[in-house]
Protein backbone atom coordinates (compact mmCIF):
# COMPACT_ATOMS: atom_id res chain seq x y z
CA UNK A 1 211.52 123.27 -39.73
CA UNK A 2 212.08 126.96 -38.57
CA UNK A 3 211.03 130.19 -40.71
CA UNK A 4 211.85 134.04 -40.14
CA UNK A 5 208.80 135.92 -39.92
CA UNK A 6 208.85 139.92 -39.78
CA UNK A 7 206.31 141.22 -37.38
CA UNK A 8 206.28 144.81 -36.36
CA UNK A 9 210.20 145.57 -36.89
CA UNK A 10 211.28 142.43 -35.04
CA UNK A 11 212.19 139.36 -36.77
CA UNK A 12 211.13 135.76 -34.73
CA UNK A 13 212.27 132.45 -35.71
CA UNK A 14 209.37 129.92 -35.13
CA UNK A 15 208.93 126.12 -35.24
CA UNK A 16 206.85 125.85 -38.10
CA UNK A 17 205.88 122.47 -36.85
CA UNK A 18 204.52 124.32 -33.52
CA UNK A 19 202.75 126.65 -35.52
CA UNK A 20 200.66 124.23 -37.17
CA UNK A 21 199.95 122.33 -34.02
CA UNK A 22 196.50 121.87 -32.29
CA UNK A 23 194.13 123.15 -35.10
CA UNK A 24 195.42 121.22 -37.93
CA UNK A 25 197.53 124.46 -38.78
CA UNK A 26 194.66 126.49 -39.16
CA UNK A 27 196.06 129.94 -40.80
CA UNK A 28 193.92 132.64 -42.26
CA UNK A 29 193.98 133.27 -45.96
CA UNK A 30 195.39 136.56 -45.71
CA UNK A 31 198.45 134.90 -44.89
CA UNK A 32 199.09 134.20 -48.12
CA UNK A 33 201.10 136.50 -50.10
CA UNK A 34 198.87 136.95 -52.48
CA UNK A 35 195.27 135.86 -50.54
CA UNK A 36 192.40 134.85 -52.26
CA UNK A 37 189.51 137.50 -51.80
CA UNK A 38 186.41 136.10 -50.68
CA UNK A 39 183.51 137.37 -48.71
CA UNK A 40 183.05 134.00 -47.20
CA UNK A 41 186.04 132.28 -45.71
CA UNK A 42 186.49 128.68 -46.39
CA UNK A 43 187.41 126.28 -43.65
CA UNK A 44 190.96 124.61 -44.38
CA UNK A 45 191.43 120.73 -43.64
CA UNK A 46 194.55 119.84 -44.97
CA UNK A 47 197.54 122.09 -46.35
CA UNK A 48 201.37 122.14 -46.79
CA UNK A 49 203.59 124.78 -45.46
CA UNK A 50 206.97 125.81 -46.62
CA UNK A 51 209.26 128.67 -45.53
CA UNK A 52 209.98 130.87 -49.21
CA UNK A 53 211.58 134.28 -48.58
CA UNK A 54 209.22 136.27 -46.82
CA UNK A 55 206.48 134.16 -48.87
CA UNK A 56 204.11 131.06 -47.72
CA UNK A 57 202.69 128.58 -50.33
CA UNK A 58 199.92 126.87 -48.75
CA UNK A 59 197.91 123.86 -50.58
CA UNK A 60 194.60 124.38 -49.44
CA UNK A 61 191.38 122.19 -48.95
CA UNK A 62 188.18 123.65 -48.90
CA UNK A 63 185.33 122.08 -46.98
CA UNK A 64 181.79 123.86 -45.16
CA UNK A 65 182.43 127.08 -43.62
CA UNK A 66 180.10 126.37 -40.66
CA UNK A 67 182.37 123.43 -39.49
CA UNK A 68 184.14 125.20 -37.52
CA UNK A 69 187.47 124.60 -35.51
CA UNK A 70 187.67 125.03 -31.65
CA UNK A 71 190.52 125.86 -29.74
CA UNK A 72 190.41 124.84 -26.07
CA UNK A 73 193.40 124.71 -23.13
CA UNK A 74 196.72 125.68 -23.66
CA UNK A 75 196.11 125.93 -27.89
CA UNK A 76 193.61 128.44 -26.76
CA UNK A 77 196.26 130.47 -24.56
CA UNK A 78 198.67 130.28 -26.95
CA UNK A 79 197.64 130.57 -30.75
CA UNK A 80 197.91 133.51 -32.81
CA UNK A 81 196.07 135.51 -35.79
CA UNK A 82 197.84 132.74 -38.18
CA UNK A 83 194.65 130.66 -36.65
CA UNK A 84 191.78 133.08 -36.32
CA UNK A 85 189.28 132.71 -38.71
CA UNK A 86 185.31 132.73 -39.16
CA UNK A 87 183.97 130.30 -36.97
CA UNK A 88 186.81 128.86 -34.89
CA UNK A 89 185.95 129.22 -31.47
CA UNK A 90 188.18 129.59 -28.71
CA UNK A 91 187.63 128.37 -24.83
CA UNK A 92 190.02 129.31 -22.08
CA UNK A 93 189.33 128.36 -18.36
CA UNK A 94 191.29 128.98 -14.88
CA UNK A 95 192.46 125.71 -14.99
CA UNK A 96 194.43 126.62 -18.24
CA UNK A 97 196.49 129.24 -16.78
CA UNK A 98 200.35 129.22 -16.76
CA UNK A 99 202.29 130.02 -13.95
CA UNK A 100 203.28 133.81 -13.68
CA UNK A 101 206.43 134.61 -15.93
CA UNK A 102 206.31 131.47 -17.45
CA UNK A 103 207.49 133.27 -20.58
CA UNK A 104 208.57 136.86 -21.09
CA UNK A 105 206.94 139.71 -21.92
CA UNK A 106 206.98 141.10 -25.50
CA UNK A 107 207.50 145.02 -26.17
CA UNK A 108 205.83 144.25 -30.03
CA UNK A 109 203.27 147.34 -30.91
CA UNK A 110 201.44 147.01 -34.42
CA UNK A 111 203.29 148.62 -37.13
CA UNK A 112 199.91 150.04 -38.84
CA UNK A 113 199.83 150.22 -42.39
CA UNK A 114 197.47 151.61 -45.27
CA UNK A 115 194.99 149.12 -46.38
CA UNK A 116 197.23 146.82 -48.80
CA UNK A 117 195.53 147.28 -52.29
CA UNK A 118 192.82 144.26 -52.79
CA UNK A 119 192.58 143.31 -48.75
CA UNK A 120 189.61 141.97 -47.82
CA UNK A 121 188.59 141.22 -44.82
CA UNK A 122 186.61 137.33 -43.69
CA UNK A 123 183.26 136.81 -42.50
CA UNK A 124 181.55 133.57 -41.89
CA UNK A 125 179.84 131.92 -44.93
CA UNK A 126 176.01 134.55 -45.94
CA UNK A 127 177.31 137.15 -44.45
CA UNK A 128 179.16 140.10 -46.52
CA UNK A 129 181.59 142.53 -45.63
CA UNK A 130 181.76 146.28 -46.97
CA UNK A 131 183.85 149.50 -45.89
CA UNK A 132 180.74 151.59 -44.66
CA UNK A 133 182.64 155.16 -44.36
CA UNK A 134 185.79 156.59 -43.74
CA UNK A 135 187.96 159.75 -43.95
CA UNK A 136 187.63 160.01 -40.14
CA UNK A 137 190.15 161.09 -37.84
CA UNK A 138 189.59 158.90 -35.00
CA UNK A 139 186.31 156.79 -34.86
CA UNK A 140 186.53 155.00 -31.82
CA UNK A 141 182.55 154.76 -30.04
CA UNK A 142 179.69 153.66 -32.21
CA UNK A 143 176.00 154.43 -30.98
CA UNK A 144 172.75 154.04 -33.29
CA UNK A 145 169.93 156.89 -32.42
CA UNK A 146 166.63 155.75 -32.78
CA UNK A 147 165.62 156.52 -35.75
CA UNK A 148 168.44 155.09 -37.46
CA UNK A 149 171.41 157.90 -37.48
CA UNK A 150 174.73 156.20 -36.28
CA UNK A 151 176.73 158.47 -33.76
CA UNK A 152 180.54 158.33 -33.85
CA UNK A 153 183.09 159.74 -31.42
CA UNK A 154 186.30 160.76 -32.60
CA UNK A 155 187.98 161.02 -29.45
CA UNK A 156 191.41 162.82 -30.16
CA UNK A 157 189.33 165.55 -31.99
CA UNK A 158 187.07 165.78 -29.27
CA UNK A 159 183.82 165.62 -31.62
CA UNK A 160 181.02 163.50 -32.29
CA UNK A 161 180.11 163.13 -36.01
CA UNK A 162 176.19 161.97 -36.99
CA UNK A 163 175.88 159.73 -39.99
CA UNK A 164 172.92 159.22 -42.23
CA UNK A 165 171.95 156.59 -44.96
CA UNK A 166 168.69 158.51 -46.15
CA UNK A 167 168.00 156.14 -49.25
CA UNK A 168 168.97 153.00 -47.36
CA UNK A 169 171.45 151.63 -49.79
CA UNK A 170 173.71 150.91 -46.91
CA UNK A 171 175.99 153.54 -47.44
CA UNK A 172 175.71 156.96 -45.63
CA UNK A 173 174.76 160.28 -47.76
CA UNK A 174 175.46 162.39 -44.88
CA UNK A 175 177.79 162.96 -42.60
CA UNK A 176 177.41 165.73 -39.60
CA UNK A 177 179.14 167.19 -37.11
CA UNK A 178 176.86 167.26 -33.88
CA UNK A 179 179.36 168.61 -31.52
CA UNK A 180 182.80 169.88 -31.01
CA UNK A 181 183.19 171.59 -28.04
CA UNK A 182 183.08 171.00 -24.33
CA UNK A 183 184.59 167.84 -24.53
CA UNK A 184 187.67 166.28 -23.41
CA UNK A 185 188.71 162.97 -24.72
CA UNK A 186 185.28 161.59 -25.26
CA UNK A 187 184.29 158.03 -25.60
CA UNK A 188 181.38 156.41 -24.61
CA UNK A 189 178.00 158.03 -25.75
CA UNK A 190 173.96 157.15 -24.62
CA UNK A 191 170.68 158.20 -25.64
CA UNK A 192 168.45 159.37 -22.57
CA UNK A 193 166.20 158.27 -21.70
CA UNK A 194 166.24 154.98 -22.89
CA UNK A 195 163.26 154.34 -25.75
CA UNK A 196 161.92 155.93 -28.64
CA UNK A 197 162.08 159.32 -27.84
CA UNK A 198 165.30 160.62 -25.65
CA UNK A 199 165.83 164.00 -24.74
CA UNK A 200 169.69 164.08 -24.43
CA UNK A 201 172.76 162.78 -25.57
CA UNK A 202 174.89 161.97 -22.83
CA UNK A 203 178.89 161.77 -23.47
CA UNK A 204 181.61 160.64 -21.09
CA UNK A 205 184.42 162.63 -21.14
CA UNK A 206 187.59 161.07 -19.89
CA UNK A 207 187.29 163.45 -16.53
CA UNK A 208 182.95 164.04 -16.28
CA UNK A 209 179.89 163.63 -18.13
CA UNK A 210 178.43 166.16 -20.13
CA UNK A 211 174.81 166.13 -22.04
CA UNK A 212 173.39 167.86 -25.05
CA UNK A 213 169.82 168.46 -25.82
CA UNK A 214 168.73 165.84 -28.41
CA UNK A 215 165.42 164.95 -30.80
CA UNK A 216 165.51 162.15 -32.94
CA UNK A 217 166.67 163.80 -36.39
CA UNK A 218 168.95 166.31 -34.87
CA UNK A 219 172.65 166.47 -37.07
CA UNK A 220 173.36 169.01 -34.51
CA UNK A 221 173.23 169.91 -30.61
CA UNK A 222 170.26 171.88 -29.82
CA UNK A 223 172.55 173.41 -27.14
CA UNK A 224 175.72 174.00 -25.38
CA UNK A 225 176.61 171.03 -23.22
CA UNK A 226 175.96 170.56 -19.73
CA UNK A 227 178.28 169.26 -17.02
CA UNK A 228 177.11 167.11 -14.58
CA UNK A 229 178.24 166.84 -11.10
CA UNK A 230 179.80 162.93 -12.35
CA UNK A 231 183.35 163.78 -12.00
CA UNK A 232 185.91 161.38 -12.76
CA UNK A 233 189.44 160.87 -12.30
CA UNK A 234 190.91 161.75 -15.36
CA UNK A 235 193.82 160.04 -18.20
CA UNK A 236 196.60 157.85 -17.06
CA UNK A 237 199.71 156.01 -17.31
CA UNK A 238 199.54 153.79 -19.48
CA UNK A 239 200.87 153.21 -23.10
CA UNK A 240 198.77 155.73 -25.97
CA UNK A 241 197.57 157.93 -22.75
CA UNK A 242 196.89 155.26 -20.24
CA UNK A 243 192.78 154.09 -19.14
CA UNK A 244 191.45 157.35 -20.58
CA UNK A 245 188.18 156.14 -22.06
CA UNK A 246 185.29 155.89 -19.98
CA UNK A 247 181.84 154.02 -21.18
CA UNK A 248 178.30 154.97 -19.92
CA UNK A 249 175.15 153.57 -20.16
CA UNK A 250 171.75 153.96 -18.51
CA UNK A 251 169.40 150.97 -16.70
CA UNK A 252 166.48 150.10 -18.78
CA UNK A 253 163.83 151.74 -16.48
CA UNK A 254 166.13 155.19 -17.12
CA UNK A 255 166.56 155.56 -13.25
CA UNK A 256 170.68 154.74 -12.60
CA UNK A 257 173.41 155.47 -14.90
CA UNK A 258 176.32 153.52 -14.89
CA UNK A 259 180.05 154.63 -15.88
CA UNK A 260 183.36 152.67 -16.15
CA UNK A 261 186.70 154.04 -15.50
CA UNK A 262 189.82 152.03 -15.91
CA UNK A 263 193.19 152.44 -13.53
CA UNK A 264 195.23 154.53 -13.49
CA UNK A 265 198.19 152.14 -13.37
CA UNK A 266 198.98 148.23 -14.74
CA UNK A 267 198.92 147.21 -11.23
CA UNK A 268 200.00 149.68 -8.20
CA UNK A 269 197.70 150.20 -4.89
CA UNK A 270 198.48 153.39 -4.43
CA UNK A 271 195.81 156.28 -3.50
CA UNK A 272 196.06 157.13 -7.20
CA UNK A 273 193.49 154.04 -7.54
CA UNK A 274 191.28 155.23 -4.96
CA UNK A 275 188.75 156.18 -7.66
CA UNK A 276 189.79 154.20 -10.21
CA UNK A 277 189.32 150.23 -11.63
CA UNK A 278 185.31 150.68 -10.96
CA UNK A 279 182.42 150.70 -12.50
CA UNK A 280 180.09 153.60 -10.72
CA UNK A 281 176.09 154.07 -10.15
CA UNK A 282 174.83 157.34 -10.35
CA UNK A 283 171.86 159.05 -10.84
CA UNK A 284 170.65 160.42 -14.59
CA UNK A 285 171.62 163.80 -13.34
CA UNK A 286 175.14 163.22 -12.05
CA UNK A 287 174.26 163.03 -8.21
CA UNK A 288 174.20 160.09 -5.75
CA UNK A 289 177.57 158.15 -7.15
CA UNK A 290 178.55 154.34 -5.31
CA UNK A 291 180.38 151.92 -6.22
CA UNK A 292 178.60 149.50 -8.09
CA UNK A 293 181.69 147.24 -9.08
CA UNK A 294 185.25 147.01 -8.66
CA UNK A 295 188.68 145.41 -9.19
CA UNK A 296 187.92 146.18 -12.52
CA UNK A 297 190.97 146.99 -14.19
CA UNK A 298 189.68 148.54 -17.63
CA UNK A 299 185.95 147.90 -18.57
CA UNK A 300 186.22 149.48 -21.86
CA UNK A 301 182.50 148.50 -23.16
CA UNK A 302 179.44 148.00 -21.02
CA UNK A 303 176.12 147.22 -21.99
CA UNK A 304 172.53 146.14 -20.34
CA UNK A 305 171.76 142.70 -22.25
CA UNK A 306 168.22 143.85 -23.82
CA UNK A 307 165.05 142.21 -21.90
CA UNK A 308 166.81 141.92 -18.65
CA UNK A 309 168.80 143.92 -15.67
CA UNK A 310 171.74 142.29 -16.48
CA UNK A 311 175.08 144.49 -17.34
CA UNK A 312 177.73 143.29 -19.16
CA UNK A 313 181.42 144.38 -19.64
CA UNK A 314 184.50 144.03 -21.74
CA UNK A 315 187.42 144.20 -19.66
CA UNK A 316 191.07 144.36 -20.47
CA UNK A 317 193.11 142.60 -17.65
CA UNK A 318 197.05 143.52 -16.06
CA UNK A 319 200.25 143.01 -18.41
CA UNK A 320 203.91 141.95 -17.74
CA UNK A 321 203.43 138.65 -16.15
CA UNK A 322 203.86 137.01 -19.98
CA UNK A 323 202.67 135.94 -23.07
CA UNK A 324 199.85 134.32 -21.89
CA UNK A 325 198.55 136.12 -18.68
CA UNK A 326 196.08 137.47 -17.87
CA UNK A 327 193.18 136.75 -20.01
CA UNK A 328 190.71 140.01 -20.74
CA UNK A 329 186.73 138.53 -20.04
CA UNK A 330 184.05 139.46 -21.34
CA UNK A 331 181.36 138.83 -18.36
CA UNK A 332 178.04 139.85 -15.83
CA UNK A 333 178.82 142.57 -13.54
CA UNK A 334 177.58 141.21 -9.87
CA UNK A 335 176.42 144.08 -7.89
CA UNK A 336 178.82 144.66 -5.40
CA UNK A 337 181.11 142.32 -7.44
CA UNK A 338 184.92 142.17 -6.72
CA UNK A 339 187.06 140.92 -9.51
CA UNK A 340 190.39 140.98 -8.35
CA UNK A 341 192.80 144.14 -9.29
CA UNK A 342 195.37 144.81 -8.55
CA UNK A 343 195.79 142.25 -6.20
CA UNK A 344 194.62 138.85 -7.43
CA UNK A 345 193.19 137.75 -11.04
CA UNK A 346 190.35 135.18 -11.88
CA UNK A 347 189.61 133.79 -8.57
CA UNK A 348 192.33 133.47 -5.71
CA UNK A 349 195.57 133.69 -8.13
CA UNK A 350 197.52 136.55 -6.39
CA UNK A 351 199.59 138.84 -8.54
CA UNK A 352 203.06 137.82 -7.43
CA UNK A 353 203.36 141.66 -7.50
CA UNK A 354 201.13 142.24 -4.72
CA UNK A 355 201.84 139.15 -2.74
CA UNK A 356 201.18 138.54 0.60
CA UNK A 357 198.58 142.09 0.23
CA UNK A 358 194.96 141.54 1.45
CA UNK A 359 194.41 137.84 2.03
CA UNK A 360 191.10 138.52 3.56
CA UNK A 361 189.63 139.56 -0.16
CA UNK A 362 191.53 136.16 -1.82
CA UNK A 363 187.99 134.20 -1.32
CA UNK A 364 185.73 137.34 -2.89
CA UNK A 365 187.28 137.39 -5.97
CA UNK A 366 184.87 136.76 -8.88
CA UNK A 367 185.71 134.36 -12.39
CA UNK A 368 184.29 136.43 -14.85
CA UNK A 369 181.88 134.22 -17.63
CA UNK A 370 184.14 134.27 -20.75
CA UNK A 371 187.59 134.45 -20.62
CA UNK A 372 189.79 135.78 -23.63
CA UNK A 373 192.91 135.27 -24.95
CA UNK A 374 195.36 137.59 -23.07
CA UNK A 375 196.43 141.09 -24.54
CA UNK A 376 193.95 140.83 -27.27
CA UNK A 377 192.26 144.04 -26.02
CA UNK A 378 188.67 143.54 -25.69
CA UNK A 379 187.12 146.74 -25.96
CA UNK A 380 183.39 147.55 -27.05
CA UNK A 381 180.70 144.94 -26.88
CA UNK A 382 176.85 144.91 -27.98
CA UNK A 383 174.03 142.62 -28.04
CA UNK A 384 172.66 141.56 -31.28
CA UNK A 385 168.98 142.36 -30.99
CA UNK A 386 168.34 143.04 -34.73
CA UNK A 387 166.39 140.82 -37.05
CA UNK A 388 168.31 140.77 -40.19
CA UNK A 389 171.15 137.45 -39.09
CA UNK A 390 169.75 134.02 -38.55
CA UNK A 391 168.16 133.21 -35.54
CA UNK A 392 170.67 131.41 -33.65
CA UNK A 393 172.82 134.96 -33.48
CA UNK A 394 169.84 136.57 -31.81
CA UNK A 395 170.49 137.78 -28.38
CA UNK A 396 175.28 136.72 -28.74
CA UNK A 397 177.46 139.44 -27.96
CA UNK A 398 179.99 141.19 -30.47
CA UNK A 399 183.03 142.23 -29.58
CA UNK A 400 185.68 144.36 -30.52
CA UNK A 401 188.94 143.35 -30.34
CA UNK A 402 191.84 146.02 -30.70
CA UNK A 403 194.80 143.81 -31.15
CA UNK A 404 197.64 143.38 -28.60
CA UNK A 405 200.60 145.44 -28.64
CA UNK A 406 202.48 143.26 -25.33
CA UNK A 407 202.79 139.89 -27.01
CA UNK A 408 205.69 138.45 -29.67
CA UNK A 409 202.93 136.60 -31.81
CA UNK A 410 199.45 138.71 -32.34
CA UNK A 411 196.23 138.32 -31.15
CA UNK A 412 193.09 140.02 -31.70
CA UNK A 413 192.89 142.28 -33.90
CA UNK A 414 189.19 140.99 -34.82
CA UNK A 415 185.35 140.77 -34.08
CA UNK A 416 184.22 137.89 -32.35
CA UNK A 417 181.00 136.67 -31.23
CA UNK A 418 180.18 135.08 -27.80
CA UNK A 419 177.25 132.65 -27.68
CA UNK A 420 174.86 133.10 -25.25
CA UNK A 421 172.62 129.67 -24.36
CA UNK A 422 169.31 130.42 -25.58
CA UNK A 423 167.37 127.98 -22.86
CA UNK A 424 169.65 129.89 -20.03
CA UNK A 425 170.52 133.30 -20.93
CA UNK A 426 173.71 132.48 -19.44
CA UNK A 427 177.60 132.76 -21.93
CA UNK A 428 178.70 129.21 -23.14
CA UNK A 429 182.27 130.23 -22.00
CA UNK A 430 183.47 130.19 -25.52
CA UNK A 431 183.78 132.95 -28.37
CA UNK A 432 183.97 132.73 -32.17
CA UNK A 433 185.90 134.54 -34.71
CA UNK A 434 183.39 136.60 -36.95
CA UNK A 435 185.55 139.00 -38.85
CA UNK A 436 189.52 138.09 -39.25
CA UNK A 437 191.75 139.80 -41.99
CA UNK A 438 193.69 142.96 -40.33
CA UNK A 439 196.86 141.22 -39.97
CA UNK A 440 198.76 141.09 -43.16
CA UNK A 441 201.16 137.79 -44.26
CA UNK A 442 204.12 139.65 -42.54
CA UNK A 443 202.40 140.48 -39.49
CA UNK A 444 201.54 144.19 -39.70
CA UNK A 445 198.30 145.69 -39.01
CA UNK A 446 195.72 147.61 -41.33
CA UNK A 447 192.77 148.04 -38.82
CA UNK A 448 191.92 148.06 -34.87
CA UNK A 449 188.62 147.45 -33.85
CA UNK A 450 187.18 149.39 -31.33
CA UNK A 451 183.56 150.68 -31.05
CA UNK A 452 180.11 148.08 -32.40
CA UNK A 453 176.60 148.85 -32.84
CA UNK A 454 173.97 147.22 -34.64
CA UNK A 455 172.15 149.08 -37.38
CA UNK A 456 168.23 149.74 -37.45
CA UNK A 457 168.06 147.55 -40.46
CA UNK A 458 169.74 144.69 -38.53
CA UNK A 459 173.55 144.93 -40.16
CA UNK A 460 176.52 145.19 -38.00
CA UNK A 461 178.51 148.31 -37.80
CA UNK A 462 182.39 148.96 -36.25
CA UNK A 463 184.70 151.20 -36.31
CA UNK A 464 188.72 150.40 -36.12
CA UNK A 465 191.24 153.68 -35.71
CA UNK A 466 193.84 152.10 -37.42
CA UNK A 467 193.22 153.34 -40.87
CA UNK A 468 190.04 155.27 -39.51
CA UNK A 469 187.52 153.38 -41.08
CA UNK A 470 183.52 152.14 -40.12
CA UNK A 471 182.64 148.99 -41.86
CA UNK A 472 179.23 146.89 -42.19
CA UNK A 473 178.55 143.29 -42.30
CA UNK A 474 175.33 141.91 -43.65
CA UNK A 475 173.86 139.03 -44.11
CA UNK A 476 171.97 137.67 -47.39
CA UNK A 477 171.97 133.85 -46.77
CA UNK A 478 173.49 131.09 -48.23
């Protein structure tokens, strides 16, 4: 059985049968037309699906919510938001990977749309879901100060906003701006030095890093900004402005700081790269820059996992070698770590692009811990070191996941969390859907995640620039 389903302007005839392959059909509840609105999302065991118009009736079982579903191998590679939701996991190794251009390559950006009156969006069963603030123009970095304010960049307006819950009702009662001026597309943000008590707010512009004076309780910059000698290569090519953002963040001892930049291209070697597709060392004050990491395409989000020396990033990986290629990861940065761009990806597979180019770095080429579906556009990423979940999320990752705009049927477009074994500190190599709901039941798109950060009192906070909106997940048991 076939249906015609409208995504994004462009109408796809599916197998219906295909669709509901691997996972027992598992499709979200928002694509229902008219969903049921629940804070906890029900597992599904058993449903029917019929083709109605643009309409699907679903029959739907309802079982434990912690059950979840996991999606390994080529179900992994290929699914689509129809099967996110809380608690299905999803595992994707090298051994899964299709040939290059073993399907085509989708022009299908997100037709974004105003929240659709009575949306809500899916969180795993205890855990509750709120719109935290909005009215912004472009939240895109989340950073919590120390004594609780939440900093938010809004990068096209080239500001940084300060909010404050004062009477801790989980709601801010004030909203600040802290800067506005001597910045150029900012993005990431970090208190310094790290601990109780910093004494600037660092920003990375998309071409430098700046600081401002900072005390805990400021609203607003004590002073102009100051540019550091941390120049960076600047925009790009790519679609929305190319690898503009750039993240920063500082070692735990406060001596290095480190700062991603993404290409400039999807895949060229020319000596526009030269500076480009890294991840740099520097000092605090701007001075003394190496390369700590490369053949990095786009680390959007990095992050020191709290307790050790270990940094982390979120990395978005090359397009236009199909649907399912190449997965974005989620991983350790190796000192002096190669990972492959822009001539191989996850191990020795060579980008037929590049081929035959540098052999010689074919057996350097790192596999990064957690792969991820491709095109779902990992961006920002934090450890959960608060103590209001259950135990057993203590220490995970979050992740932001912007939503693909290169693939016929959507990914992403979601939070996710990515285990971390307690007993070796190491990723399982799997990640779990934590909050689904963004893609309506014809495939448009009412939010983007992009930046994370978890609150003082323990909640989770993001930001998505698709209707410009921070939201907060808590959890009050079962």
């Amino acid at each position: 059985m076939t249906a015609s389903i409208h995504e994004g302007g462009t109408h796809i005839r599916r197998n219906t049968g295909k669709l509901l392959a691997g996972v027992s059909g598992q499709m979200s509840l928002a694509t229902a037309p008219n969903p049921v609105l629940l804070h906890s999302h029900p597992r599904f065991v058993s449903r029917s699906l019929l083709a109605c118009g643009l309409g699907w009736i679903l029959s739907i079982a309802n079982t434990n919510s912690s059950a979840g579903e996991s999606l390994k191998g080529a179900v992994a590679l290929t699914s689509d938001w129809t099967q996110d939701a809380p608690g299905v996991s999803h595992k994707i190794t090298v051994e899964d990977l299709p040939a290059p251009y073993a399907t085509e390559s989708a022009q299908n950006g997100p037709r974004v749309v105003r929240r659709p009156a009575g949306a809500q969006l899916h969180v795993p069963r205890g855990f509750k879901i709120e719109e935290y603030a909005g009215g912004f123009s472009n939240p895109r970095f989340l950073l919590t100060a120390p004594n609780g304010d939440i900093f938010v960049t809004e990068s096209r307006s080239n500001a940084i906003k300060v909010l404050r819950d004062s009477d801790g009702d989980g709601k801010p009662d004030v909203t600040a701006t802290f800067a506005e001026r001597n910045m150029n597309d900012p993005f990431g943000i970090a208190f310094y030095p790290p601990g109780p008590e910093p004494q600037f707010l660092y920003v990375a512009n998309t071409n430098g890093v700046v600081r401002f004076p900072y005390r805990n309780g400021d609203t607003k910059a004590r002073g102009p900004a100051e540019k550091l000698s941390a120049g960076l290569s600047g925009g790009g090519l790519l679609r929305g402005g190319g690898h503009w953002t750039r993240d920063l963040v500082f070692s735990p001892d406060g001596k290095k700081m480190y700062v991603s930049i993404g290409s400039y291209s999807n895949v060229s070697d020319t000596a526009m790269e030269a500076d480009r597709a890294r991840i740099f060392e520097f000092n605090p004050d701007g001075t003394g820059r190496k390369v700590f990491a490369w053949g990095i395409r786009n680390a959007v989000g990095i992050a020191f996992r709290p307790g050790t020396n270990e940094l982390w990033m979120s990395t978005n990986e090359r397009d236009e070698l199909g649907e399912d290629l190449v997965p974005d990861y989620i991983s350790r940065v190796e000192a002096g770590g190669f990972y492959g761009w822009p001539w191989f990806y996850l191990g020795n597979h060579q980008d037929p692009r590049q081929k035959g180019k540098h052999p010689e770095f074919a057996a350097r080429v790192l596999v990064p811990d957690v792969l991820v579906q491709s095109h779902s556009a990992t961006l920002n990423l934090c450890f959960y070191d608060g103590a209001q979940f259950p135990v057993e999320y203590q220490g995970d990752i979050f992740a932001a996941f912007h939503g693909s705009w290169n693939r016929e049927r959507r990914t992403g477009y979601k939070i996710v969390r990515v285990p971390i074994d307690k007993s070796t500190g190491k990723a399982r190599g799997d990640y779990e859907d934590f909050v689904t709901g963004f893609v309506t039941s014809d495939g448009n798109v009412w939010g983007r995640p992009v930046g994370i950060t978890v609150a003082k009192d323990g909640s989770l906070l993001f930001s998505e620039d698709g209707n410009k909106t921070i939201w907060r997940v808590s959890y009050g048991g079962q």
